[in-house]
C-alpha atoms as a PDB file:
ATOM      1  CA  UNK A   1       2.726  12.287 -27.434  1.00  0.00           C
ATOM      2  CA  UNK A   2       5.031   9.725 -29.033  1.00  0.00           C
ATOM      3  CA  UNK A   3       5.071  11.952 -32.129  1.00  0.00           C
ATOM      4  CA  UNK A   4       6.580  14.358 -29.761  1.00  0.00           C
ATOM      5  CA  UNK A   5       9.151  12.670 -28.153  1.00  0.00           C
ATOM      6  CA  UNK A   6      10.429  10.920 -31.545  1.00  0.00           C
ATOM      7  CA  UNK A   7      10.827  14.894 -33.018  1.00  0.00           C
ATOM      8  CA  UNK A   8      12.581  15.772 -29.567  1.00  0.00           C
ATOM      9  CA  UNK A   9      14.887  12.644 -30.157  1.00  0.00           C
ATOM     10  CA  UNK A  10      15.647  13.065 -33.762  1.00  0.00           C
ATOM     11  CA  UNK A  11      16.587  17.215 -32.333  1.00  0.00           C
ATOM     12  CA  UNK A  12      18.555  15.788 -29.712  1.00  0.00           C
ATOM     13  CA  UNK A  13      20.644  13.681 -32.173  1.00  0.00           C
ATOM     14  CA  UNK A  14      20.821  16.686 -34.602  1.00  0.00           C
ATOM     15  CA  UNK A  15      22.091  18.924 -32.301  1.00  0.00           C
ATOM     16  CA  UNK A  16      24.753  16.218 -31.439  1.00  0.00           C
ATOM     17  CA  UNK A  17      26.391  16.144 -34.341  1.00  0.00           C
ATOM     18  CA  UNK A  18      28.968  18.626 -35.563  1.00  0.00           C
ATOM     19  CA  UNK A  19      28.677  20.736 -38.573  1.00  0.00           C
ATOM     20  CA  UNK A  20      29.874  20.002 -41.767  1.00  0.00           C
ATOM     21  CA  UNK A  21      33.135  21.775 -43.523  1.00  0.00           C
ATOM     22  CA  UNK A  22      30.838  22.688 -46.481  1.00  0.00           C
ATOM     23  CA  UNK A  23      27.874  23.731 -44.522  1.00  0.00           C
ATOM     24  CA  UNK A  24      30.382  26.239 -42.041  1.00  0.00           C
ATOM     25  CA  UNK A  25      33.331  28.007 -42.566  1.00  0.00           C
ATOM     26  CA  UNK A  26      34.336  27.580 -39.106  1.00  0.00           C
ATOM     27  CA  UNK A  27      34.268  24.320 -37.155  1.00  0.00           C
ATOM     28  CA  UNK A  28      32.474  24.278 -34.149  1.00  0.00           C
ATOM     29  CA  UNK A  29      32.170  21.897 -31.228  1.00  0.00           C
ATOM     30  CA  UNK A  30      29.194  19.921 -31.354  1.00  0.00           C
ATOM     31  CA  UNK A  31      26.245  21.281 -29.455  1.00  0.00           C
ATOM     32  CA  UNK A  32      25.591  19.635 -26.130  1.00  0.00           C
ATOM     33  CA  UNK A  33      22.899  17.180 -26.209  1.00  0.00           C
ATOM     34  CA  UNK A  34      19.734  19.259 -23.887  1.00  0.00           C
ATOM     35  CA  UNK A  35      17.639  17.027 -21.891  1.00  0.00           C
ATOM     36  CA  UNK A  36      14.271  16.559 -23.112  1.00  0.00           C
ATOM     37  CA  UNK A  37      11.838  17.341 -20.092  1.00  0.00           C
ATOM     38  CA  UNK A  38       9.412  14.284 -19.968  1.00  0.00           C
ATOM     39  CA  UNK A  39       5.578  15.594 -19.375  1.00  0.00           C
ATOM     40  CA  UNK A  40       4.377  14.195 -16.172  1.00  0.00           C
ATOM     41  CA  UNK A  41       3.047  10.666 -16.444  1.00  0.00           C
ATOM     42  CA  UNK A  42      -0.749  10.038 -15.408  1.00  0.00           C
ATOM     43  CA  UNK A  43      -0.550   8.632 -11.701  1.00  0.00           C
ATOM     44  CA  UNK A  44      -2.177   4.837 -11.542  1.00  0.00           C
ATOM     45  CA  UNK A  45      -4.343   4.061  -8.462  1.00  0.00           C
ATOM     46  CA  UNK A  46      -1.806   1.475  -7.020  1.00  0.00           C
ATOM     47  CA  UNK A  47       0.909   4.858  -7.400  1.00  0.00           C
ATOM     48  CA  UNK A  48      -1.748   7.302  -5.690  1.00  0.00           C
ATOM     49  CA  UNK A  49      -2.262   4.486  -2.433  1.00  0.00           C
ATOM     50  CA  UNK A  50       1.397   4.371  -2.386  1.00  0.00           C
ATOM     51  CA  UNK A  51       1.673   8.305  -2.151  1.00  0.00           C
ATOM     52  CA  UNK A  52      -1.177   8.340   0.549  1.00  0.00           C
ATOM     53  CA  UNK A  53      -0.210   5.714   2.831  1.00  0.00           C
ATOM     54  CA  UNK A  54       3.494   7.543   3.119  1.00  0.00           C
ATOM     55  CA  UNK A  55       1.831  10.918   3.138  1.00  0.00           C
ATOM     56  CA  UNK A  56       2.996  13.189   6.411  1.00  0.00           C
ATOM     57  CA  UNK A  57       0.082  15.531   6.501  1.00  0.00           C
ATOM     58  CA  UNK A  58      -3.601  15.697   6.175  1.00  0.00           C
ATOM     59  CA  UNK A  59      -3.658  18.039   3.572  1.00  0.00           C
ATOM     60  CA  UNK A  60      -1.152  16.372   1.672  1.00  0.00           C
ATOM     61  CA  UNK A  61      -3.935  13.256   2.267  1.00  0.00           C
ATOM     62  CA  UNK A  62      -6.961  15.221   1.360  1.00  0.00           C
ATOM     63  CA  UNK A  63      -5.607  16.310  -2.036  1.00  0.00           C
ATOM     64  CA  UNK A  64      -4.218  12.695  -2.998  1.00  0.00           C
ATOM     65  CA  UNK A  65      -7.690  11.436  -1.292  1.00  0.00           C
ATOM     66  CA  UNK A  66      -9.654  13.702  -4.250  1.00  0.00           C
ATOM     67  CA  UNK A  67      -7.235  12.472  -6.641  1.00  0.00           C
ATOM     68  CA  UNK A  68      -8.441   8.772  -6.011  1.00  0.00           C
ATOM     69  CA  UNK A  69     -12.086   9.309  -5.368  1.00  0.00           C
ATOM     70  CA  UNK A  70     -12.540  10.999  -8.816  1.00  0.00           C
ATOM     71  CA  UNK A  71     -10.918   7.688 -10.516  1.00  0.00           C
ATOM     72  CA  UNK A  72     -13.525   5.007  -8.311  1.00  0.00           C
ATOM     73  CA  UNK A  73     -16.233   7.596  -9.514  1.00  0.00           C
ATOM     74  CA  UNK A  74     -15.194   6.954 -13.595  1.00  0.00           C
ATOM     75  CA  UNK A  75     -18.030   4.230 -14.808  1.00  0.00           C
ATOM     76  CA  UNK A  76     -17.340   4.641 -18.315  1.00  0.00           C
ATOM     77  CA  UNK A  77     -21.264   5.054 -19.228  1.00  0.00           C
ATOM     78  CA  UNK A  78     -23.098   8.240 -19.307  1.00  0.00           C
ATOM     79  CA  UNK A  79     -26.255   6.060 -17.854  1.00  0.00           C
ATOM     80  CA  UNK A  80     -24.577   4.968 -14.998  1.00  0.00           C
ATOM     81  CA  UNK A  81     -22.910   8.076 -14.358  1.00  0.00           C
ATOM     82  CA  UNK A  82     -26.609   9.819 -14.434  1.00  0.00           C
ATOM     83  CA  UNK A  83     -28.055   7.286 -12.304  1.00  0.00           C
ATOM     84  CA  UNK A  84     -25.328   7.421  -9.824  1.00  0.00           C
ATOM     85  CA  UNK A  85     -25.669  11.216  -9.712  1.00  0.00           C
ATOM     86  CA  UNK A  86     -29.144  11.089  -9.065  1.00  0.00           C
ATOM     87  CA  UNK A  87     -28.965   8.276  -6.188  1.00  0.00           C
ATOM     88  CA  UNK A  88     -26.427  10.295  -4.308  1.00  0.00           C
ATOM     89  CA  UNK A  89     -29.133  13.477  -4.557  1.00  0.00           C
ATOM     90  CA  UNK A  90     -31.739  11.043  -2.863  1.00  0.00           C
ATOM     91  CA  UNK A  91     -29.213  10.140  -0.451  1.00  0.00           C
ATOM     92  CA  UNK A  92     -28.933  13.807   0.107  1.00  0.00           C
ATOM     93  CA  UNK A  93     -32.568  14.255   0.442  1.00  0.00           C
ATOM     94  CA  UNK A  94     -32.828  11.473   2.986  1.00  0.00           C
ATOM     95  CA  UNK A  95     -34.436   8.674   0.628  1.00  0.00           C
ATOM     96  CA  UNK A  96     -31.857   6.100   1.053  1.00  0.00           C
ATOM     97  CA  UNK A  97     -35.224   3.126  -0.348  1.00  0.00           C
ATOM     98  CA  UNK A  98     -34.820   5.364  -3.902  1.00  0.00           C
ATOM     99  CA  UNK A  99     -30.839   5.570  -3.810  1.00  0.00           C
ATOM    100  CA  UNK A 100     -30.926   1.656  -3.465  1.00  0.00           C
ATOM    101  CA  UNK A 101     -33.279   1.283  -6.300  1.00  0.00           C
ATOM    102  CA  UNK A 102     -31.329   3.999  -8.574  1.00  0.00           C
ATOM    103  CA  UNK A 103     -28.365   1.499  -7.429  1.00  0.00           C
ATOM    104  CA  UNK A 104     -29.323  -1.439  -8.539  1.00  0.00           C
ATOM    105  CA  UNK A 105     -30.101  -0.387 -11.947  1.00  0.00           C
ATOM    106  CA  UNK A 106     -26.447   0.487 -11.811  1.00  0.00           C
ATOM    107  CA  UNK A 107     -24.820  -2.470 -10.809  1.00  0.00           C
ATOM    108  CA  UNK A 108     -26.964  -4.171 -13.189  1.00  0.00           C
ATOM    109  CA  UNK A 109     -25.709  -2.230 -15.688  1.00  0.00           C
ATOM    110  CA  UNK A 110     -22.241  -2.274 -14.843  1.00  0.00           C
ATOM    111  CA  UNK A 111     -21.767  -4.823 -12.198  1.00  0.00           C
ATOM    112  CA  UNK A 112     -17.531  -4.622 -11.912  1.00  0.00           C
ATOM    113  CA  UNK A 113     -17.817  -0.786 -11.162  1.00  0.00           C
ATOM    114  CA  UNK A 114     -17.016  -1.190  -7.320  1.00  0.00           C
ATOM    115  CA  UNK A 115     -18.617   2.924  -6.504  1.00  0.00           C
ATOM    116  CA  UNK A 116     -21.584   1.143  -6.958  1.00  0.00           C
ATOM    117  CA  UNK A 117     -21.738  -1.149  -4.767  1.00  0.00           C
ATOM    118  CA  UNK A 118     -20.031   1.258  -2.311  1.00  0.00           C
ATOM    119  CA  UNK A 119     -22.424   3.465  -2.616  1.00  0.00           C
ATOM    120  CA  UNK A 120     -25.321   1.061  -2.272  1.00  0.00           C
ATOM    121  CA  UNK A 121     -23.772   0.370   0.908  1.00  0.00           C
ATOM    122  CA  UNK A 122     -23.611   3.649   2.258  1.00  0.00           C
ATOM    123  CA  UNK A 123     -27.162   3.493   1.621  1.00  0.00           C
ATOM    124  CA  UNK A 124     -28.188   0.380   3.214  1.00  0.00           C
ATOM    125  CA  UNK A 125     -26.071   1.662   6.252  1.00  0.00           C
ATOM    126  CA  UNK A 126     -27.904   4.965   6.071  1.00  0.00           C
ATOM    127  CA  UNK A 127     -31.275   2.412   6.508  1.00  0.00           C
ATOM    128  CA  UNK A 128     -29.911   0.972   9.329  1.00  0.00           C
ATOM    129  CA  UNK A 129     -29.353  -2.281   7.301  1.00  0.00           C
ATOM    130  CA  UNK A 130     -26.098  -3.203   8.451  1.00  0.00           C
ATOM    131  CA  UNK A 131     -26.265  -7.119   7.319  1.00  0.00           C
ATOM    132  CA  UNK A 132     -26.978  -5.815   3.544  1.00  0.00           C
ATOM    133  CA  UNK A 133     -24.233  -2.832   3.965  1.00  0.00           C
ATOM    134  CA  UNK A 134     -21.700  -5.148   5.044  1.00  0.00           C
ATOM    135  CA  UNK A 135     -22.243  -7.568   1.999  1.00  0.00           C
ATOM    136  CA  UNK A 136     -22.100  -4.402  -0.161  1.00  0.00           C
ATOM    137  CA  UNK A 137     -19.041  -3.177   1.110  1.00  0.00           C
ATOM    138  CA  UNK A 138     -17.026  -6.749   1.003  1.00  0.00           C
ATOM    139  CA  UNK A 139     -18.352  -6.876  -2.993  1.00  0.00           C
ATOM    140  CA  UNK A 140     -16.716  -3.468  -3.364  1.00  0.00           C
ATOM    141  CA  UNK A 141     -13.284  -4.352  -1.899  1.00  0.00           C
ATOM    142  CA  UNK A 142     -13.800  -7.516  -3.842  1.00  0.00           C
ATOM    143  CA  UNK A 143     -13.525  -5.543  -7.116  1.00  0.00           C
ATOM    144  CA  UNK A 144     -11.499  -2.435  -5.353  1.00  0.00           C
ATOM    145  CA  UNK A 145      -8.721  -3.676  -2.839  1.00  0.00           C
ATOM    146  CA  UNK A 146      -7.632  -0.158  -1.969  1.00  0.00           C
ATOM    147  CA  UNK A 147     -11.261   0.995  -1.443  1.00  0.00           C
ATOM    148  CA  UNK A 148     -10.603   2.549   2.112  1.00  0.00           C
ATOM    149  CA  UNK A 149     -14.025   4.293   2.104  1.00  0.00           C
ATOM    150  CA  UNK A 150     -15.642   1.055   1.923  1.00  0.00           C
ATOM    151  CA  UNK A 151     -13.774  -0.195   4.578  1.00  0.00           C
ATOM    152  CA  UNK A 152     -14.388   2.518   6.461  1.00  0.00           C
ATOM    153  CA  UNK A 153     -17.805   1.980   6.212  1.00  0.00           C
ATOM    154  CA  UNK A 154     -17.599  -2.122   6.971  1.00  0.00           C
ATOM    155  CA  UNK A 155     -16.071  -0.921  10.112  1.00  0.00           C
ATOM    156  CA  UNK A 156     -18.766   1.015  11.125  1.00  0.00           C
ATOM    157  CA  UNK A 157     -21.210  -1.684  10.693  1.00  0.00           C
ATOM    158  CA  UNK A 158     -19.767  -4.243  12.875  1.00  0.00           C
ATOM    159  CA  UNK A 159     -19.409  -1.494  15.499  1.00  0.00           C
ATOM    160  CA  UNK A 160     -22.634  -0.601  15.143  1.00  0.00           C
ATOM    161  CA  UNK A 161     -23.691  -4.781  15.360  1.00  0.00           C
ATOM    162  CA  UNK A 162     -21.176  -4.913  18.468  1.00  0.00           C
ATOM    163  CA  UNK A 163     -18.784  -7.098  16.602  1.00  0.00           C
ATOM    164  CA  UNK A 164     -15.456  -5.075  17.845  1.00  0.00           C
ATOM    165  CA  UNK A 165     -13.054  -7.340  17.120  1.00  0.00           C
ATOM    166  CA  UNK A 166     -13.390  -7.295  13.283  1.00  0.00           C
ATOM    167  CA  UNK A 167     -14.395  -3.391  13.859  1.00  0.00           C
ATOM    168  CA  UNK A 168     -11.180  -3.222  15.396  1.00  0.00           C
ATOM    169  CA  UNK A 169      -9.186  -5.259  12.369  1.00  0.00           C
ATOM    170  CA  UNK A 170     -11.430  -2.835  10.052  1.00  0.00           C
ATOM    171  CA  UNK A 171     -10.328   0.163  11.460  1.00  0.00           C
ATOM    172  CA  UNK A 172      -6.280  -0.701  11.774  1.00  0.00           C
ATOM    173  CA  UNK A 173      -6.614  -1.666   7.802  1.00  0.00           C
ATOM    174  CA  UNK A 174      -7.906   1.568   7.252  1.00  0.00           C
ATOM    175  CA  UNK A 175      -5.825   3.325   9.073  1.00  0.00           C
ATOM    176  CA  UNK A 176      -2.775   1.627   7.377  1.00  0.00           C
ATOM    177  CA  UNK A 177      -4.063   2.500   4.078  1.00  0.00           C
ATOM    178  CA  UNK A 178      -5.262   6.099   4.907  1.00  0.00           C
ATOM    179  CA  UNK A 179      -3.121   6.938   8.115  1.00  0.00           C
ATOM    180  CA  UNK A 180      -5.391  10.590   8.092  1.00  0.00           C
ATOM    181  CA  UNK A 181      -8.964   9.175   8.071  1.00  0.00           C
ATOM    182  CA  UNK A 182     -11.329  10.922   9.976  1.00  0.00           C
ATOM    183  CA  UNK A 183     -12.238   9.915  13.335  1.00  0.00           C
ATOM    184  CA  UNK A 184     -10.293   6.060  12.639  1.00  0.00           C
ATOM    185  CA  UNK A 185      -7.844   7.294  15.235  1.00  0.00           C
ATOM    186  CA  UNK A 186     -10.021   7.784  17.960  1.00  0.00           C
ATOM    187  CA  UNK A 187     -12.020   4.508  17.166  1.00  0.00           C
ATOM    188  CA  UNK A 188      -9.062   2.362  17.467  1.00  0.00           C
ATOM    189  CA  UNK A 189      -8.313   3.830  20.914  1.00  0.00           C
ATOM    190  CA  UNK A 190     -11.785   3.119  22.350  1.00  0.00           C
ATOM    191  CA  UNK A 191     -11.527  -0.320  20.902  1.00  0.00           C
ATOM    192  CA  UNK A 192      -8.415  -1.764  21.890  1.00  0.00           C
ATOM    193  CA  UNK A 193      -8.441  -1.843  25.551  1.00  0.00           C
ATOM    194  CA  UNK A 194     -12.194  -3.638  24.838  1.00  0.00           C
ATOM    195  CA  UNK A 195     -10.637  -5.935  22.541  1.00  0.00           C
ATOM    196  CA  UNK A 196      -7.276  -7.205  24.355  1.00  0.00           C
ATOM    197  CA  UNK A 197      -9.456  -7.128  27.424  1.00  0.00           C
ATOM    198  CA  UNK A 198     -11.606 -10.157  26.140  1.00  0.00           C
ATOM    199  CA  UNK A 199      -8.381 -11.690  24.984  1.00  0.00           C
ATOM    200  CA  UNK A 200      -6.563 -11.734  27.960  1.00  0.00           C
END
């Protein structure tokens, strides 16, 4: 790429400069300087939760959504790529006990990828394990700030354990970091008047 742009440049300055006597018979103007289209830069995380949280539509949010998801899925190892693949089949298949054990081989093997322990939540919430979920899911916004899935999920589990109040807190940081999640909308209306009604 830089090879690229240093040929472009060296054009540029080329083309900038006017013929010589000997080389025309006629003078000419120097050629205007054309500007060198840039190719498009690959977007960071940090840029892609800045595009979503100012998004104005859901499909707008479901593409930029993808965009993200396929970056916290990137372990950099073909093992814990396979693994991972074949825990979310058993999570498909409604064996949430193997997903956990696939899982843990994982985040043994590559205990800063926070998909892992995301997913090893999902799992333990799937089991109805919602002390276990919830310590997965604060160990993958621990490593992944951003991780609005996981929060999702953490939300979910204190509802489900009838803590509302951090359910509520949950939900309104998801919501500010994903203002299109499914069904967070709705949750924060049911929770509110619960909420300020044990705080008056």
């Amino acid at each position: 790429m830089m090879g690229c742009a240093g040929l472009a440049a060296a054009l540029a300055v080329a083309w900038g400069q006017p013929a010589s006597a000997q080389a025309q018979p006629q003078q000419r103007p120097p050629a205007q300087q054309v500007p060198q289209a840039q190719p498009p830069q690959p977007q960071t995380l940090a840029t892609l939760y800045e595009r979503l949280k100012a998004t104005g539509t859901a499909q707008e949010a479901e593409v930029i959504v993808r965009q993200i998801a396929r970056r916290w899925g990137r372990s950099g190892s073909d093992t814990s790529d396979l693994l991972m693949a074949r825990a979310k089949e058993a999570m498909g298949s409604q064996n949430a006990p193997l997903a956990v054990e696939l899982l843990d081989r994982v985040i043994v093997l590559q205990p800063d990828w926070a998909e892992a322990w995301h997913v090893r939540g999902v799992a333990f919430f799937l089991m109805q394990d919602d002390g276990r979920a919830l310590v997965d899911f604060r160990e993958t916004l621990r490593r992944e700030p951003g991780h609005f899935m996981a929060l999702g999920m953490a939300a979910a589990a204190l509802q489900r354990q009838g803590d509302e109040r951090n359910a509520l807190a949950a939900y309104r940081a998801v919501q500010e970091l994903h203002p299109f999640f499914a069904g967070v909308k709705e949750a924060i209306e049911k929770l509110t008047p619960n909420v300020a009604g044990r705080d008056a």
